[in-house]
C-alpha atoms as a PDB file:
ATOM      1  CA  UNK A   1     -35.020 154.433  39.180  1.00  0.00           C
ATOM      2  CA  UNK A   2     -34.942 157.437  41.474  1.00  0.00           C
ATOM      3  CA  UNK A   3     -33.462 156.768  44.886  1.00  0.00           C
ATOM      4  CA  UNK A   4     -34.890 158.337  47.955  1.00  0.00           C
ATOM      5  CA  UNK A   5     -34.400 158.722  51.765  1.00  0.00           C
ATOM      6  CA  UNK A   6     -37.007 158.736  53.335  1.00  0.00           C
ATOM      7  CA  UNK A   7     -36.870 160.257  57.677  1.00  0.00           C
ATOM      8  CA  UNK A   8     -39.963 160.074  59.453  1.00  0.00           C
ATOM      9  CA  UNK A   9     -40.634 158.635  63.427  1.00  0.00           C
ATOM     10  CA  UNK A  10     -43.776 158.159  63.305  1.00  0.00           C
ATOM     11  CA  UNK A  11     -44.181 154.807  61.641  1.00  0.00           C
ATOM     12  CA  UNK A  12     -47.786 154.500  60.760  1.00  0.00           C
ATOM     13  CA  UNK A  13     -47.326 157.715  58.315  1.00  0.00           C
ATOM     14  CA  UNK A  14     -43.708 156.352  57.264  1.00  0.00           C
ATOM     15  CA  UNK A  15     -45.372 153.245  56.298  1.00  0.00           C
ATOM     16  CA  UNK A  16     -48.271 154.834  54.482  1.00  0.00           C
ATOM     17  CA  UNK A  17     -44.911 157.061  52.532  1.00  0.00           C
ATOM     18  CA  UNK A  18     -43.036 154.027  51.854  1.00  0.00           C
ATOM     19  CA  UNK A  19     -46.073 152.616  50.127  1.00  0.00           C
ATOM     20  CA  UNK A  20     -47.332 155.093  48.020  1.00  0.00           C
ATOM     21  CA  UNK A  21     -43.808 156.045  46.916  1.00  0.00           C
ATOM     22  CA  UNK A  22     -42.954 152.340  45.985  1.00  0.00           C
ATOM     23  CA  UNK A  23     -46.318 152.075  43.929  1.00  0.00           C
ATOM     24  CA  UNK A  24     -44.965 154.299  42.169  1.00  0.00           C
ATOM     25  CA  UNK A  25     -41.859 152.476  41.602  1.00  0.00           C
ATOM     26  CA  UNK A  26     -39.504 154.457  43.644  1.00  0.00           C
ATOM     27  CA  UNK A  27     -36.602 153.140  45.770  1.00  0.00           C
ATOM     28  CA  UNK A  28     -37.241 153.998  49.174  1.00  0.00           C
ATOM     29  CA  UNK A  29     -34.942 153.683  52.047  1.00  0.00           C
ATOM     30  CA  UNK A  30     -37.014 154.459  54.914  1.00  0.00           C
ATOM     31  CA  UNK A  31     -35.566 155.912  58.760  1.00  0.00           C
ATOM     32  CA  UNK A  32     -37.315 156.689  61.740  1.00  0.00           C
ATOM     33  CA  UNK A  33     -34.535 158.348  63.250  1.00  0.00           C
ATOM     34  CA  UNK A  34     -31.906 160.985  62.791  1.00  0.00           C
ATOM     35  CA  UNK A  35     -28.842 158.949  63.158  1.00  0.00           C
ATOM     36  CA  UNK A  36     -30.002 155.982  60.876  1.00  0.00           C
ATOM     37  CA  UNK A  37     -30.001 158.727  57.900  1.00  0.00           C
ATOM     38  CA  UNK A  38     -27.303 160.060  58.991  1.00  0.00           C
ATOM     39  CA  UNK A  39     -25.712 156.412  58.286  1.00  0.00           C
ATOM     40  CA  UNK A  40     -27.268 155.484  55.206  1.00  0.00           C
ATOM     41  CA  UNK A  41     -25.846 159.108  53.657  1.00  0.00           C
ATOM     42  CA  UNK A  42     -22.946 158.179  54.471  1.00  0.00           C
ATOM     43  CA  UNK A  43     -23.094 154.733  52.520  1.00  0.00           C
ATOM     44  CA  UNK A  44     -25.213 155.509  49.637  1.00  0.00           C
ATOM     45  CA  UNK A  45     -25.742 158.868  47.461  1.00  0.00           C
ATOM     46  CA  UNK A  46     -30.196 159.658  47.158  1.00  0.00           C
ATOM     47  CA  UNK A  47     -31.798 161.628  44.901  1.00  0.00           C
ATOM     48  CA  UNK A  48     -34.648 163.024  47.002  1.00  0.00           C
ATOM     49  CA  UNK A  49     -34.689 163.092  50.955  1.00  0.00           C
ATOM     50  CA  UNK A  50     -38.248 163.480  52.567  1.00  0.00           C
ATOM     51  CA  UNK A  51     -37.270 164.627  55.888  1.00  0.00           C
ATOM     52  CA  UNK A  52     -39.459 165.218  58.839  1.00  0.00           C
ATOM     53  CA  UNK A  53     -38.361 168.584  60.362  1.00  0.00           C
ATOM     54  CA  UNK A  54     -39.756 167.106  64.032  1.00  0.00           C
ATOM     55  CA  UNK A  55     -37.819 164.392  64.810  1.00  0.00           C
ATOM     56  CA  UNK A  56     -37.119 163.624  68.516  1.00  0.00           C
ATOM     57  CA  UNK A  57     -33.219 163.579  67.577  1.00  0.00           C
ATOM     58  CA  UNK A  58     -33.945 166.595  65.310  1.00  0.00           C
ATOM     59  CA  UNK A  59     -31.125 166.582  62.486  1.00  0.00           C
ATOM     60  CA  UNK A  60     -32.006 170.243  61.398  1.00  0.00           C
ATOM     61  CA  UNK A  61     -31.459 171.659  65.273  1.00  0.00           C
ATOM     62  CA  UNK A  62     -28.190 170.343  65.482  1.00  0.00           C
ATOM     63  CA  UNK A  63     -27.066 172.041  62.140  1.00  0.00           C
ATOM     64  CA  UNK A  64     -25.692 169.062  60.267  1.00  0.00           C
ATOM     65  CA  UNK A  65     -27.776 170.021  57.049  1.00  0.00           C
ATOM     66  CA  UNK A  66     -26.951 173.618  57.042  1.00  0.00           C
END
């Protein structure tokens, strides 16, 4: 099965993600903030990360995935 990360704060549409995505039997590991992902990559290895580019605690602004 295909394991993915999955970083959104807003939890309604995170929930609605998590949903769909297990329906269709992904894994789904679900975050609604920058530093919880940045923990779980550090502890497991994903195949697919849905990231929101907005986050309060934005990962992408502070350059750790570039």
């Amino acid at each position: 099965m295909i394991d993915i990360l999955l970083v959104e704060d807003d939890k309604e549409i995170c929930f609605i993600l998590t949903e769909l995505l297990k329906r269709n039997h992904y894994n789904v590991s679900a975050y609604h903030n920058g530093i919880e992902a940045i923990e779980a990559l550090s502890s497991k290895k994903y195949d697919l990360m849905l990231l929101d580019l907005m986050l309060p605690d934005c990962l992408v602004k502070n350059n750790y995935f570039t």
